[in-house]
C-alpha atoms as a PDB file:
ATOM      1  CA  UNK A   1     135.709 100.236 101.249  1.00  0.00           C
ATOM      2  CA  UNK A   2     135.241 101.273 104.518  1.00  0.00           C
ATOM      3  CA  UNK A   3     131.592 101.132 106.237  1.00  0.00           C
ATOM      4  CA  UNK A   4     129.206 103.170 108.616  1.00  0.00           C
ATOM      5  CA  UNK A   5     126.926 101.491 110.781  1.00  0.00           C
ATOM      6  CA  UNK A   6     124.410 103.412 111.896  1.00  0.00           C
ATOM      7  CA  UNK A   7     122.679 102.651 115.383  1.00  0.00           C
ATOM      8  CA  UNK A   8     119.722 105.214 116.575  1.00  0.00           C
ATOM      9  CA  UNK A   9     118.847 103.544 120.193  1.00  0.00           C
ATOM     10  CA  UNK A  10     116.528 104.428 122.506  1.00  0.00           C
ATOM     11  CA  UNK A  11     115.845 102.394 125.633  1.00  0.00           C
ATOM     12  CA  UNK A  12     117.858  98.858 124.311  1.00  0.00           C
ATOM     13  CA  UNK A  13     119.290  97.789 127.232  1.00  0.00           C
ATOM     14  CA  UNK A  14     119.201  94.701 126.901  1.00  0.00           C
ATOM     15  CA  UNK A  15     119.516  94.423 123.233  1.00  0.00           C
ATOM     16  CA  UNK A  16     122.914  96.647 122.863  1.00  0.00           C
ATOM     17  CA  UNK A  17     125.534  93.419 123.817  1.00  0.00           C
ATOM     18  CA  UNK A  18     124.071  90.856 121.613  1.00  0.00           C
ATOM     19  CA  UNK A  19     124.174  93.373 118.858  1.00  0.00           C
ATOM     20  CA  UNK A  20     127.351  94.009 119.677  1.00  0.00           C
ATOM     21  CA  UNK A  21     128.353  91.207 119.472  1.00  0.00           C
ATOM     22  CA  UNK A  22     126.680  89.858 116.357  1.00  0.00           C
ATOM     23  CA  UNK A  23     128.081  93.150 114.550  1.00  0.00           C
ATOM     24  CA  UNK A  24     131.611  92.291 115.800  1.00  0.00           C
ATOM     25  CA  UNK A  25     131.766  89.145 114.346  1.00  0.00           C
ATOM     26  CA  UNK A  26     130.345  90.414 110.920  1.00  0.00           C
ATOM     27  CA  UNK A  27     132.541  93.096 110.768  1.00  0.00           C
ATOM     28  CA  UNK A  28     136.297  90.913 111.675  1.00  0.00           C
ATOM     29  CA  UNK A  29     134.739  88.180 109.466  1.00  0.00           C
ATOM     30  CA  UNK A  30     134.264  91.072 106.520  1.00  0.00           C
ATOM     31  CA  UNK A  31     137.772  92.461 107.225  1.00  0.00           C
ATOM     32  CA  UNK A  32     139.603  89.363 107.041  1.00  0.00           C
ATOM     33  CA  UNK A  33     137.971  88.398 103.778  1.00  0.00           C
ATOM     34  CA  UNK A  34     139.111  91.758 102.448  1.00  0.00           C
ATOM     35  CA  UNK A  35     135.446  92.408 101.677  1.00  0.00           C
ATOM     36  CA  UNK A  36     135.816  95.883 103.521  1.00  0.00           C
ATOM     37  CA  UNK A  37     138.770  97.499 104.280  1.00  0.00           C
ATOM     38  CA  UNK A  38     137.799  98.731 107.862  1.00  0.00           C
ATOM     39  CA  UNK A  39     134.653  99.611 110.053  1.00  0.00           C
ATOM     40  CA  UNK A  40     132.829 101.902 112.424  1.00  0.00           C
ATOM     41  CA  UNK A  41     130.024 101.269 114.642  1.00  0.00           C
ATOM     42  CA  UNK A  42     127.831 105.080 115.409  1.00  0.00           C
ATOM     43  CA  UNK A  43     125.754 104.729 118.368  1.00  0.00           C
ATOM     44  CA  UNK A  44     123.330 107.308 118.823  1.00  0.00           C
ATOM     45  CA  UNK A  45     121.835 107.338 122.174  1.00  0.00           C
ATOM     46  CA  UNK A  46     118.247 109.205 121.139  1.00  0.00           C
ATOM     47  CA  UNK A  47     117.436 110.193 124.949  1.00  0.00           C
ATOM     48  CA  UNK A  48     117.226 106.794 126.339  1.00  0.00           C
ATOM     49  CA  UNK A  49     115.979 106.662 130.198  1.00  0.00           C
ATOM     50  CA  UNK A  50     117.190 103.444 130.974  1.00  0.00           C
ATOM     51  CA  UNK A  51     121.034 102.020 131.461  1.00  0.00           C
ATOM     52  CA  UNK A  52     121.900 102.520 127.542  1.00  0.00           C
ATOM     53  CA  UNK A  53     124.057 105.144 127.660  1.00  0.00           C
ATOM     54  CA  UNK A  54     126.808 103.662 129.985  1.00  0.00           C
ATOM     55  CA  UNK A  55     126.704 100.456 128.234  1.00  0.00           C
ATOM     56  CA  UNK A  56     127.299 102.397 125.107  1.00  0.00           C
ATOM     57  CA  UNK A  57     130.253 103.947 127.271  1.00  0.00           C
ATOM     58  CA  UNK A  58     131.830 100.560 128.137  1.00  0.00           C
ATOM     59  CA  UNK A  59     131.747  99.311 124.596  1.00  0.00           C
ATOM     60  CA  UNK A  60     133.300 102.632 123.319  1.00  0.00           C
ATOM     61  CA  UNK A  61     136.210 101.688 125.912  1.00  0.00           C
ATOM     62  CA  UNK A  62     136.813  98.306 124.880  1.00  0.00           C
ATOM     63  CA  UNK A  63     136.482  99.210 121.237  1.00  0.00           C
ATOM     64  CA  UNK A  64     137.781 102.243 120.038  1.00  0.00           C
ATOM     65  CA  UNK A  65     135.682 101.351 116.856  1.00  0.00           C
ATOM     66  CA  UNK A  66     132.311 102.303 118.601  1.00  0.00           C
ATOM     67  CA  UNK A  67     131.352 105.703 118.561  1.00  0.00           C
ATOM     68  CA  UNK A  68     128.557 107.581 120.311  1.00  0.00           C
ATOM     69  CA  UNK A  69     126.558 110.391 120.328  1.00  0.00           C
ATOM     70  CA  UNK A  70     124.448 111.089 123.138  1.00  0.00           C
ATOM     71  CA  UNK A  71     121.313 113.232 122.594  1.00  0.00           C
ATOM     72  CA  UNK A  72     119.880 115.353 125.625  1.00  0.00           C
ATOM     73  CA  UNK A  73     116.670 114.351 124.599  1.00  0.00           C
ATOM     74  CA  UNK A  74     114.629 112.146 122.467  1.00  0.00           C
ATOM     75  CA  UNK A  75     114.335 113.638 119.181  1.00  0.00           C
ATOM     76  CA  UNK A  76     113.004 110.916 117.337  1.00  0.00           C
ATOM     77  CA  UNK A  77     114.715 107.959 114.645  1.00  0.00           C
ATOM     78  CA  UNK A  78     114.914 110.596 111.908  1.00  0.00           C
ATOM     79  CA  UNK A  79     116.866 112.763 114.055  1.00  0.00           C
ATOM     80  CA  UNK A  80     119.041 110.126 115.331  1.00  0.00           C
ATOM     81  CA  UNK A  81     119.903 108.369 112.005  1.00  0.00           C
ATOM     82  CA  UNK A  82     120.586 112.174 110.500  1.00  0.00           C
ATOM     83  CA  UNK A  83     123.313 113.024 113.262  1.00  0.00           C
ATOM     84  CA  UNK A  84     124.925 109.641 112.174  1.00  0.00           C
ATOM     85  CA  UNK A  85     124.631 109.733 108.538  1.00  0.00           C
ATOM     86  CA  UNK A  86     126.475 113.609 109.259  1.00  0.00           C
ATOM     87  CA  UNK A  87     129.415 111.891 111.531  1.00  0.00           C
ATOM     88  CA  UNK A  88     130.149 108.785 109.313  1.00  0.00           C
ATOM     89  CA  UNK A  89     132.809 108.534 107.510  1.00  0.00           C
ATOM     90  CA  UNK A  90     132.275 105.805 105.895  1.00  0.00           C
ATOM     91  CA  UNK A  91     132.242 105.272 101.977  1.00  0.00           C
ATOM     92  CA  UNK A  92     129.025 103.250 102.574  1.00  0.00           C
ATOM     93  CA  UNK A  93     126.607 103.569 104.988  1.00  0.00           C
ATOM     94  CA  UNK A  94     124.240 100.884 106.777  1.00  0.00           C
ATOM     95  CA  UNK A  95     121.373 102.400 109.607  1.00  0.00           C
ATOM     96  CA  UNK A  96     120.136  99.403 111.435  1.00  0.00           C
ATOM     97  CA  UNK A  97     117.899  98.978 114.137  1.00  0.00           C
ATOM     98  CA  UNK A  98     118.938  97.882 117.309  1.00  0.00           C
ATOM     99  CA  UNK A  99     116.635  95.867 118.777  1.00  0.00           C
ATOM    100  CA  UNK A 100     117.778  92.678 117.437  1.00  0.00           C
ATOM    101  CA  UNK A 101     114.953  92.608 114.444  1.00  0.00           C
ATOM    102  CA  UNK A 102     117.624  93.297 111.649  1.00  0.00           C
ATOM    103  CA  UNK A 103     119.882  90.552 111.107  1.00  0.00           C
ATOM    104  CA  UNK A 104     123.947  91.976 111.001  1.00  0.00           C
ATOM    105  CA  UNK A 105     124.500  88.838 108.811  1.00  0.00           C
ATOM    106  CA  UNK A 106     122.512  90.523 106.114  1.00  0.00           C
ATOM    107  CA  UNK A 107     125.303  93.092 105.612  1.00  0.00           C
ATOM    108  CA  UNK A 108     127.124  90.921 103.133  1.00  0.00           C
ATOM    109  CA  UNK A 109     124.032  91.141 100.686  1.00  0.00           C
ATOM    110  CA  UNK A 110     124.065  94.272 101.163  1.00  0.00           C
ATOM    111  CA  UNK A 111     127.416  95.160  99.998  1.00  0.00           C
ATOM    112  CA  UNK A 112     127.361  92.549  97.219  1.00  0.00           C
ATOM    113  CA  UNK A 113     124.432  94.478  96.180  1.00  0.00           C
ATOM    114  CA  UNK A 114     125.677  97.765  95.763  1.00  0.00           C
ATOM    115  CA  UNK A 115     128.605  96.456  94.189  1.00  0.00           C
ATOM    116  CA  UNK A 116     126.698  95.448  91.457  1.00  0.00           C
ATOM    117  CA  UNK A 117     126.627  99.169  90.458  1.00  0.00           C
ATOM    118  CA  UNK A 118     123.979 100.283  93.060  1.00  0.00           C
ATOM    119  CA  UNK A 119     123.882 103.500  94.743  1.00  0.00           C
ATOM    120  CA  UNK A 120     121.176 102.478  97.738  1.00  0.00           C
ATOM    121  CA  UNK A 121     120.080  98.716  98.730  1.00  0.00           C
ATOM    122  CA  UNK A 122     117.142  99.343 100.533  1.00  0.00           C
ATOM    123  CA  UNK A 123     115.922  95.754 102.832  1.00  0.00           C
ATOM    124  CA  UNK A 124     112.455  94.324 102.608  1.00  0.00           C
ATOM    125  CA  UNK A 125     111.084  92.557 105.607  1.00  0.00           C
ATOM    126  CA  UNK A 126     109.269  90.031 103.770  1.00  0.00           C
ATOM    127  CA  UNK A 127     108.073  87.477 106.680  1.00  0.00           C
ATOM    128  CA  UNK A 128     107.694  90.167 109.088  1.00  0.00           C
ATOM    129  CA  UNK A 129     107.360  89.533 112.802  1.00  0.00           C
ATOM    130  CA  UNK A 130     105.652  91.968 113.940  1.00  0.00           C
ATOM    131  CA  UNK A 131     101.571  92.673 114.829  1.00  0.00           C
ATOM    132  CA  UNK A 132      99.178  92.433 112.364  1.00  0.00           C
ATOM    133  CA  UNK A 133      96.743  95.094 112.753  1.00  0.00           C
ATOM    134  CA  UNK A 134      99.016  97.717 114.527  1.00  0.00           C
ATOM    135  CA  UNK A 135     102.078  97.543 112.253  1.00  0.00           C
ATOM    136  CA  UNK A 136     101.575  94.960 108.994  1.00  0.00           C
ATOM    137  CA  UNK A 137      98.779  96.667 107.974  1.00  0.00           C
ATOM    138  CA  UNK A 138      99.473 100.334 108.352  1.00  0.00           C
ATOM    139  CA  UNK A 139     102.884  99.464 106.829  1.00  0.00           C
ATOM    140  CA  UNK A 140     101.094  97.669 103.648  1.00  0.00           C
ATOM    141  CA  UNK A 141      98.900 100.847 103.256  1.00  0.00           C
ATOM    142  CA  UNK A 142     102.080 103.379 103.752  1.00  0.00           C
ATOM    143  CA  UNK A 143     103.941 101.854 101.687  1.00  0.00           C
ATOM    144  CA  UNK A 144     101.766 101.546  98.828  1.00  0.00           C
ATOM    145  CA  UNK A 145     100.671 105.247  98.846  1.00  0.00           C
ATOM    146  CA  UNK A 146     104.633 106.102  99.217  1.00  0.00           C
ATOM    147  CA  UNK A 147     105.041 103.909  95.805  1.00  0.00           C
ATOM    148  CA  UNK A 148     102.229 105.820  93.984  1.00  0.00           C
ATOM    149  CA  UNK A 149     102.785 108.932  95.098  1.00  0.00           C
ATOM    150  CA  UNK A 150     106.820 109.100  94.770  1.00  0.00           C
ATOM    151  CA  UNK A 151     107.255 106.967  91.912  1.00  0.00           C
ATOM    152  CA  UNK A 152     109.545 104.672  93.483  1.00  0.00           C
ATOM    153  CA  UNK A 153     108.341 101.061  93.660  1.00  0.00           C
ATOM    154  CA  UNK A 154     110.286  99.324  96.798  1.00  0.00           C
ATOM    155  CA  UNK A 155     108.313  97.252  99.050  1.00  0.00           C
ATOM    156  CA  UNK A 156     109.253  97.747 102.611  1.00  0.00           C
ATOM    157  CA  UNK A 157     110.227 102.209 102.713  1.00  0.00           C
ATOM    158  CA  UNK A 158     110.246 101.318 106.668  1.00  0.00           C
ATOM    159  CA  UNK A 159     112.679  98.935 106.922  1.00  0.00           C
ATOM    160  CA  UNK A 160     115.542 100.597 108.735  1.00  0.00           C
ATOM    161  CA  UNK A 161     118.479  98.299 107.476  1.00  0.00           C
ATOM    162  CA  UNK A 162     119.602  99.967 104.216  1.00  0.00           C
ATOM    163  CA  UNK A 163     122.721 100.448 102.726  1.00  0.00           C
ATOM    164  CA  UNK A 164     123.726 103.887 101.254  1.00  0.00           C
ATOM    165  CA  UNK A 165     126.663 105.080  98.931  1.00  0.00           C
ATOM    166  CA  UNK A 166     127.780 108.416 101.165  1.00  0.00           C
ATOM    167  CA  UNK A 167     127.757 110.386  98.353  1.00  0.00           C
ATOM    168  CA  UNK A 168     123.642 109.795  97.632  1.00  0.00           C
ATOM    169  CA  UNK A 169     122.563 111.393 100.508  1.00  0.00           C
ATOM    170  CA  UNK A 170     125.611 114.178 101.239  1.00  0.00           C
ATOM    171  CA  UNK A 171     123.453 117.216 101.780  1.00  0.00           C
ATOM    172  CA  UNK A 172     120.104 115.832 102.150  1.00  0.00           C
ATOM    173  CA  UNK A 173     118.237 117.212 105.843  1.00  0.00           C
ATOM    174  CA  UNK A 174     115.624 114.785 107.194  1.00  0.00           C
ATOM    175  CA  UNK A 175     113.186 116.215 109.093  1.00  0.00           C
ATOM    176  CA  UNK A 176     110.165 114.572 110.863  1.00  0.00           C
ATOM    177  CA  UNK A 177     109.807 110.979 109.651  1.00  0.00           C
ATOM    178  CA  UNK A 178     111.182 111.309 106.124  1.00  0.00           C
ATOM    179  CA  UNK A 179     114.310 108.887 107.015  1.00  0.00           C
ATOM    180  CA  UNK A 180     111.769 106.260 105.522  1.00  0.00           C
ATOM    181  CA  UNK A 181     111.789 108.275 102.185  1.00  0.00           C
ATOM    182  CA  UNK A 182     115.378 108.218 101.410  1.00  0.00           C
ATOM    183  CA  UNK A 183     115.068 105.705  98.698  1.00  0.00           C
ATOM    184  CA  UNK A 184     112.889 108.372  96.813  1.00  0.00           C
ATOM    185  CA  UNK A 185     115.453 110.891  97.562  1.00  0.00           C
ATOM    186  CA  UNK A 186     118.344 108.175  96.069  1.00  0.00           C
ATOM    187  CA  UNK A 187     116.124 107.607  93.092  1.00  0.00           C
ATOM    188  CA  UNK A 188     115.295 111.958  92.362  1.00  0.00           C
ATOM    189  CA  UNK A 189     118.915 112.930  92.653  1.00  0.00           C
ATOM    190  CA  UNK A 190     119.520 110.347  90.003  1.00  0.00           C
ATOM    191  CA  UNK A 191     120.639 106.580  92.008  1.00  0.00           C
ATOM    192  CA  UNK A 192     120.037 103.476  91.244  1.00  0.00           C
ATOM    193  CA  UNK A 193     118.074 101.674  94.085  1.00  0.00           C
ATOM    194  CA  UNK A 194     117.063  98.295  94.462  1.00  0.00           C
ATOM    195  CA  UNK A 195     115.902  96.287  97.417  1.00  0.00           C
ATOM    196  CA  UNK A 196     116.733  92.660  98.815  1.00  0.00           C
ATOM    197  CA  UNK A 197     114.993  89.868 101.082  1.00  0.00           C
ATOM    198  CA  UNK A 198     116.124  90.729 104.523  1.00  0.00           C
ATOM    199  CA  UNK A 199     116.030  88.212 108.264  1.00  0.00           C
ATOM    200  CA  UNK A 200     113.471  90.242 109.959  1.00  0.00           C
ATOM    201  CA  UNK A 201     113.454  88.563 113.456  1.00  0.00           C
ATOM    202  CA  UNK A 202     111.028  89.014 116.314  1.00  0.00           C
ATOM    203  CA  UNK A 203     111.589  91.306 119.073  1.00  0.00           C
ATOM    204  CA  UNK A 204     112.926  89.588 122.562  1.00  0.00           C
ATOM    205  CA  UNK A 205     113.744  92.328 124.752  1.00  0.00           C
ATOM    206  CA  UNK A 206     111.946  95.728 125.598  1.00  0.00           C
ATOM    207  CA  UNK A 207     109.041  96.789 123.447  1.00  0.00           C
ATOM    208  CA  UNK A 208     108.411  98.814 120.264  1.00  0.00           C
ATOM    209  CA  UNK A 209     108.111 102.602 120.436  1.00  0.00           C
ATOM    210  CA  UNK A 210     106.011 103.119 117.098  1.00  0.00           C
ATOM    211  CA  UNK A 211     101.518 102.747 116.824  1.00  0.00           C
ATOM    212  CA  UNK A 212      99.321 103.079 114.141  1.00  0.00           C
ATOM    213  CA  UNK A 213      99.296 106.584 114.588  1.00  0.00           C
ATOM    214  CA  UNK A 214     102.509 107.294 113.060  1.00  0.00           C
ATOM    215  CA  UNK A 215     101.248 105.721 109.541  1.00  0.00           C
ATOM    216  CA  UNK A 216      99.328 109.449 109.511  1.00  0.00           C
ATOM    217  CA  UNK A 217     102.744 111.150 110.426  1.00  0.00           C
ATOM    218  CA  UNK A 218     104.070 109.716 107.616  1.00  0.00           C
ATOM    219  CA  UNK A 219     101.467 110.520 104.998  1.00  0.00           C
ATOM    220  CA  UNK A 220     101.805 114.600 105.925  1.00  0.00           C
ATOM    221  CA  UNK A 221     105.606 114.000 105.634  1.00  0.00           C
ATOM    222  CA  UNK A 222     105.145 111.998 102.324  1.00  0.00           C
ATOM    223  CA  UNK A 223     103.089 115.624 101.306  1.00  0.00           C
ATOM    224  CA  UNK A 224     106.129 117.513 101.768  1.00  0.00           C
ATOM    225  CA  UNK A 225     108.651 115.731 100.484  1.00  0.00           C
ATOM    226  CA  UNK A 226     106.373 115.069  97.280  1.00  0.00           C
ATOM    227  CA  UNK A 227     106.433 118.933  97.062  1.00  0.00           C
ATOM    228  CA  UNK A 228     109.687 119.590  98.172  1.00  0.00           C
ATOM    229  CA  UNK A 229     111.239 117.311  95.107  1.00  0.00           C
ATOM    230  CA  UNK A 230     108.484 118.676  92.634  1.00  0.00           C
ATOM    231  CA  UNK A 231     108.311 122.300  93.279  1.00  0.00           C
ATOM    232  CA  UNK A 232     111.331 123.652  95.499  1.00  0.00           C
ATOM    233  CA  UNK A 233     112.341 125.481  92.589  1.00  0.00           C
ATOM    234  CA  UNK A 234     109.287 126.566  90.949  1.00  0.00           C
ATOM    235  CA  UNK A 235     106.816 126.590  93.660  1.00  0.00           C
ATOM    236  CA  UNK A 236     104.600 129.395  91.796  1.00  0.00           C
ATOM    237  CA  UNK A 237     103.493 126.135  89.822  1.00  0.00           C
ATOM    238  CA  UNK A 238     102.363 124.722  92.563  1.00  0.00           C
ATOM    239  CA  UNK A 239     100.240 126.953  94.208  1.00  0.00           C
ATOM    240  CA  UNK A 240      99.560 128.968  90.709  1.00  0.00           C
ATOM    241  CA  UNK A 241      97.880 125.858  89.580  1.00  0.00           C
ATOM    242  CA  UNK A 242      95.768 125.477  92.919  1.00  0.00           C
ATOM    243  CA  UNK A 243      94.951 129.318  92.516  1.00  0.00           C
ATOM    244  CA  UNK A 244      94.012 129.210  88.473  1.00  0.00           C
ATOM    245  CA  UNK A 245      92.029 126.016  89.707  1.00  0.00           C
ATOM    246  CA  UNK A 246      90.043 128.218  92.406  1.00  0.00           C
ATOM    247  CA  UNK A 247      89.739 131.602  89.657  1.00  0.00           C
ATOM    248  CA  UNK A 248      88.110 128.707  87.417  1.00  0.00           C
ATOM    249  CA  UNK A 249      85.509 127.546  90.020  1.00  0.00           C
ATOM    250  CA  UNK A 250      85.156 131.547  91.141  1.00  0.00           C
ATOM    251  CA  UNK A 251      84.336 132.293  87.834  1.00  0.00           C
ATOM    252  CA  UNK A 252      81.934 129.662  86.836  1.00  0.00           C
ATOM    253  CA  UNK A 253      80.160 130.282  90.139  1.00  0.00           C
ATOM    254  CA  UNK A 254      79.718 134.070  89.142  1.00  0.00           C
ATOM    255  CA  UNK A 255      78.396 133.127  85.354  1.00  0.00           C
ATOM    256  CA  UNK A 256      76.432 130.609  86.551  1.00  0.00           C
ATOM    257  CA  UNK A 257      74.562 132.691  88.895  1.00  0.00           C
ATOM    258  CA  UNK A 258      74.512 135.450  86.574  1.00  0.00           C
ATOM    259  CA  UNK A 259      73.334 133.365  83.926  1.00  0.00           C
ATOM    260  CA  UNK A 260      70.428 131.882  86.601  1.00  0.00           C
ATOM    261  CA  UNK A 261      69.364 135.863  87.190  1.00  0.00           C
ATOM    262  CA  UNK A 262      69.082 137.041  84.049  1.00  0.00           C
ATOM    263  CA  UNK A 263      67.133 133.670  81.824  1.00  0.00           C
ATOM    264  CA  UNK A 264      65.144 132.340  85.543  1.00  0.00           C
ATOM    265  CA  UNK A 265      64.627 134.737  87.551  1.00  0.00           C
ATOM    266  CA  UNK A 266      66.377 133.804  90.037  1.00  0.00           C
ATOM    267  CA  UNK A 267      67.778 136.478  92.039  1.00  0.00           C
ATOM    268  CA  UNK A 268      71.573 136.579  93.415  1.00  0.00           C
ATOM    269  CA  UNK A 269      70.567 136.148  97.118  1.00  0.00           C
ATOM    270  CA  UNK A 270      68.547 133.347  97.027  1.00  0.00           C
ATOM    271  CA  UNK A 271      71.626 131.111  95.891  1.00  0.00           C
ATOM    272  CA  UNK A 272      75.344 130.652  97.429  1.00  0.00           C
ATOM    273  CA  UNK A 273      76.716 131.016  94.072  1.00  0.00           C
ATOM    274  CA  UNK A 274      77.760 134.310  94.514  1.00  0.00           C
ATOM    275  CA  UNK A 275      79.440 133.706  98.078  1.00  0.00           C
ATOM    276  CA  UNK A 276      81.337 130.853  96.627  1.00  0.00           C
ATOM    277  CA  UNK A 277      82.296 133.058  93.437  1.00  0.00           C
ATOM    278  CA  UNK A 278      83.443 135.567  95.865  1.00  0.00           C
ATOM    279  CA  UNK A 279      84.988 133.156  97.912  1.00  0.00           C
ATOM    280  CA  UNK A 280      86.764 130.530  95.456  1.00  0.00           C
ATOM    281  CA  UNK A 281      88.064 134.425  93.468  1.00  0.00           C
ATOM    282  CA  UNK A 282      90.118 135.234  96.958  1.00  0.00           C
ATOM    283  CA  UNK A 283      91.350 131.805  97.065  1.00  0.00           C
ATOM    284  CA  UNK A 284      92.769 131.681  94.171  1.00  0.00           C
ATOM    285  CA  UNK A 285      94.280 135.560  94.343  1.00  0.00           C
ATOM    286  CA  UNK A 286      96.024 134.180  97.271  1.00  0.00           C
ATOM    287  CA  UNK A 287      97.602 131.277  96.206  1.00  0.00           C
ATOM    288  CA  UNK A 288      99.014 133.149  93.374  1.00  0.00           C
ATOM    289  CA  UNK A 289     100.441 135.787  95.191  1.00  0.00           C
ATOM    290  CA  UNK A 290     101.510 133.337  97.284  1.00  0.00           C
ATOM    291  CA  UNK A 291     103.695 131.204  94.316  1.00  0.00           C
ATOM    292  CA  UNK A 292     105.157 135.011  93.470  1.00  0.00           C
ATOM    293  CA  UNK A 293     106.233 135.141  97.156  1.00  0.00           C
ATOM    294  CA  UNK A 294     107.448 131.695  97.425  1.00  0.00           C
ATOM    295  CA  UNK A 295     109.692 132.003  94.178  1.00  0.00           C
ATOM    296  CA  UNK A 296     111.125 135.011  95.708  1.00  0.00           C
ATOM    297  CA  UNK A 297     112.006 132.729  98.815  1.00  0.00           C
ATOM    298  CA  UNK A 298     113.102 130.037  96.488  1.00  0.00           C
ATOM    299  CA  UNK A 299     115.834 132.331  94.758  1.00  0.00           C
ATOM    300  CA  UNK A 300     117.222 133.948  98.333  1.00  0.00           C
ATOM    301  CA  UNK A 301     117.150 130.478  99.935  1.00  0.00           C
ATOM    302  CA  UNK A 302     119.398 129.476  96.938  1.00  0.00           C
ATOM    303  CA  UNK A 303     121.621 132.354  96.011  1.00  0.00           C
ATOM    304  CA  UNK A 304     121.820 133.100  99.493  1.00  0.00           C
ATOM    305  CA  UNK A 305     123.691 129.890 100.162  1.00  0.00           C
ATOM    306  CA  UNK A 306     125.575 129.410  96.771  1.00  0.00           C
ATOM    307  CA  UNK A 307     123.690 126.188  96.334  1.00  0.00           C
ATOM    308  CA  UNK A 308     121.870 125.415  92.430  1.00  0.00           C
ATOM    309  CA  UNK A 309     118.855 123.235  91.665  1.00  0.00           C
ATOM    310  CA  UNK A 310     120.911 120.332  90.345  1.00  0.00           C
ATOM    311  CA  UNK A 311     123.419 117.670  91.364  1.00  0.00           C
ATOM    312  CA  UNK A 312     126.570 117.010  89.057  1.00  0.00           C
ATOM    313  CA  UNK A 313     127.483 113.392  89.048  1.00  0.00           C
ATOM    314  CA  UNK A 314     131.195 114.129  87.417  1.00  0.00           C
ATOM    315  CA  UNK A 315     132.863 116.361  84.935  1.00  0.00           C
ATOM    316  CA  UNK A 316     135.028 115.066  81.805  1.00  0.00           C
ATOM    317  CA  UNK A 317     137.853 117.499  80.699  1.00  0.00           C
ATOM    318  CA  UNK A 318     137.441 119.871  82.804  1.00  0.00           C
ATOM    319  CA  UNK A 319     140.452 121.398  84.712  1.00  0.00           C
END
């Protein structure tokens, strides 16, 4: 087996020789128990305005095992751990974070783990060091609407350190801040995911680059990758449903106002009834024209590309 690790950095200084180091010494211990066969270390520099880059550079010429890639600018962790999920070529792949926080000697659990038959470990940061209000807390309340809404029970779906066979996520895009959903991706396309106890240390050097605002970030991505795994290829249920839902209320609002005119007395303009029947009617017009036009997209975006709505795991007598 040989392994991926994944580093997005931005701004760690100070941070990038201890890891390093730390990762060294996993990785030669690993290799000379035969646990892996060999190891690569994919640095991606996410825009960083301090002296990262050219310590990056140093490492990468003392140890041809240390790759970079160098963004122009800062695109963001999803971006970075994408561009080094796409270079890897590692059979298994483990995105860490490098400001010291995840714990390199937590790599062997990982990889006993998913040799227990497990396509993606994902790490939970039980005793967390971090702030209570602007990251525990958010973090509790993401995590549990991730759970509910995808399905997928894991505690922690924002701890970077994972551990990914290659072959669970070949072909998936991230966009935005759906790295964090990956397990739900692992679990849709048919993997078996688990999650371990993970060393979550606290942070020494530099500062963290992530707020309470980004919990709301990560709710509107959570919206589209709900949708994206539900309805890609029959979106007209999707927004059919939403439109038959508005017709419904449209309807009802017309009758009822009708119904008001003809056994009260009550005449037509001196209720909203028959705005909102007008109104909720439109609605739900649109929407429906709008699933006809999205499974129209849906078919060119797929035959246009040769790709097909499933994932084969393997074929059995086939030539």
């Amino acid at each position: 087996m040989k392994i991926s690790i994944i580093l997005p950095i931005y701004n760690e200084e100070k941070n990038i020789p201890i890891l390093y180091e730390e990762l060294k010494g996993v990785l030669l211990n690993l290799e000379s128990n035969k646990i892996i066969e060999n190891s690569e270390i994919i640095c991606v520099n996410d825009g960083s305005r301090d002296n990262s880059l050219q310590i990056l550079k140093e490492l990468a010429v003392k140890d041809g095992y240390v790759k970079i890639i160098n963004f122009r600018n800062n695109f963001g962790q999803t971006a970075a751990l994408s561009a080094g999920i796409t270079a890897a070529s590692g059979d298994l792949l483990i995105p860490m974070d490098a400001d010291l926080q995840n714990d390199p000697k937590d790599i062997l659990k990982f990889i006993e783990k998913i040799n227990e038959g497990y396509s993606m470990v994902s790490g939970w940061r039980k005793d967390r060091k971090d702030h209570l209000v602007s990251r525990k807390i958010p973090s509790v309340i993401a995590n549990w609407l991730i759970g509910v809404i995808t399905g997928v029970k894991i505690h922690d779906y924002g701890c970077t350190i994972k551990a990914y066979k290659k072959e669970v996520i070949q072909g998936v895009n991230l966009y935005g801040e759906m790295h964090r959903f990956i397990a739900a991706y692992a679990a849709w396309r048919g993997g078996k995911v688990a999650e371990i106890v993970v060393n979550h240390r606290p942070r020494i050097n530099g500062r963290t680059n992530y707020g309470i605002s980004r919990t709301f970030r990560v709710i509107l991505d959570l919206i589209v990758v709900k949708f994206l795994f539900k309805y890609m290829d029959r979106p007209i249920h999707f927004f059919g449903g939403i439109g038959f839902i508005s017709l419904a209320v449209g309807l009802f609002s017309g009758f009822l106002a009708l119904f008001l005119r003809l056994f009260y007395n009550i005449h037509l303009i001196q209720t909203p009834l028959p705005i909102f029947s007008a109104l909720f009617i439109m609605v739900g017009v649109q929407f429906i024209v709008m699933g006809v036009v999205a499974e129209m997209l849906t078919r060119v975006y797929y035959e246009s590309q040769n790709k097909t709505p499933f994932v084969i795991k393997e074929k059995i007598n086939f030539e």
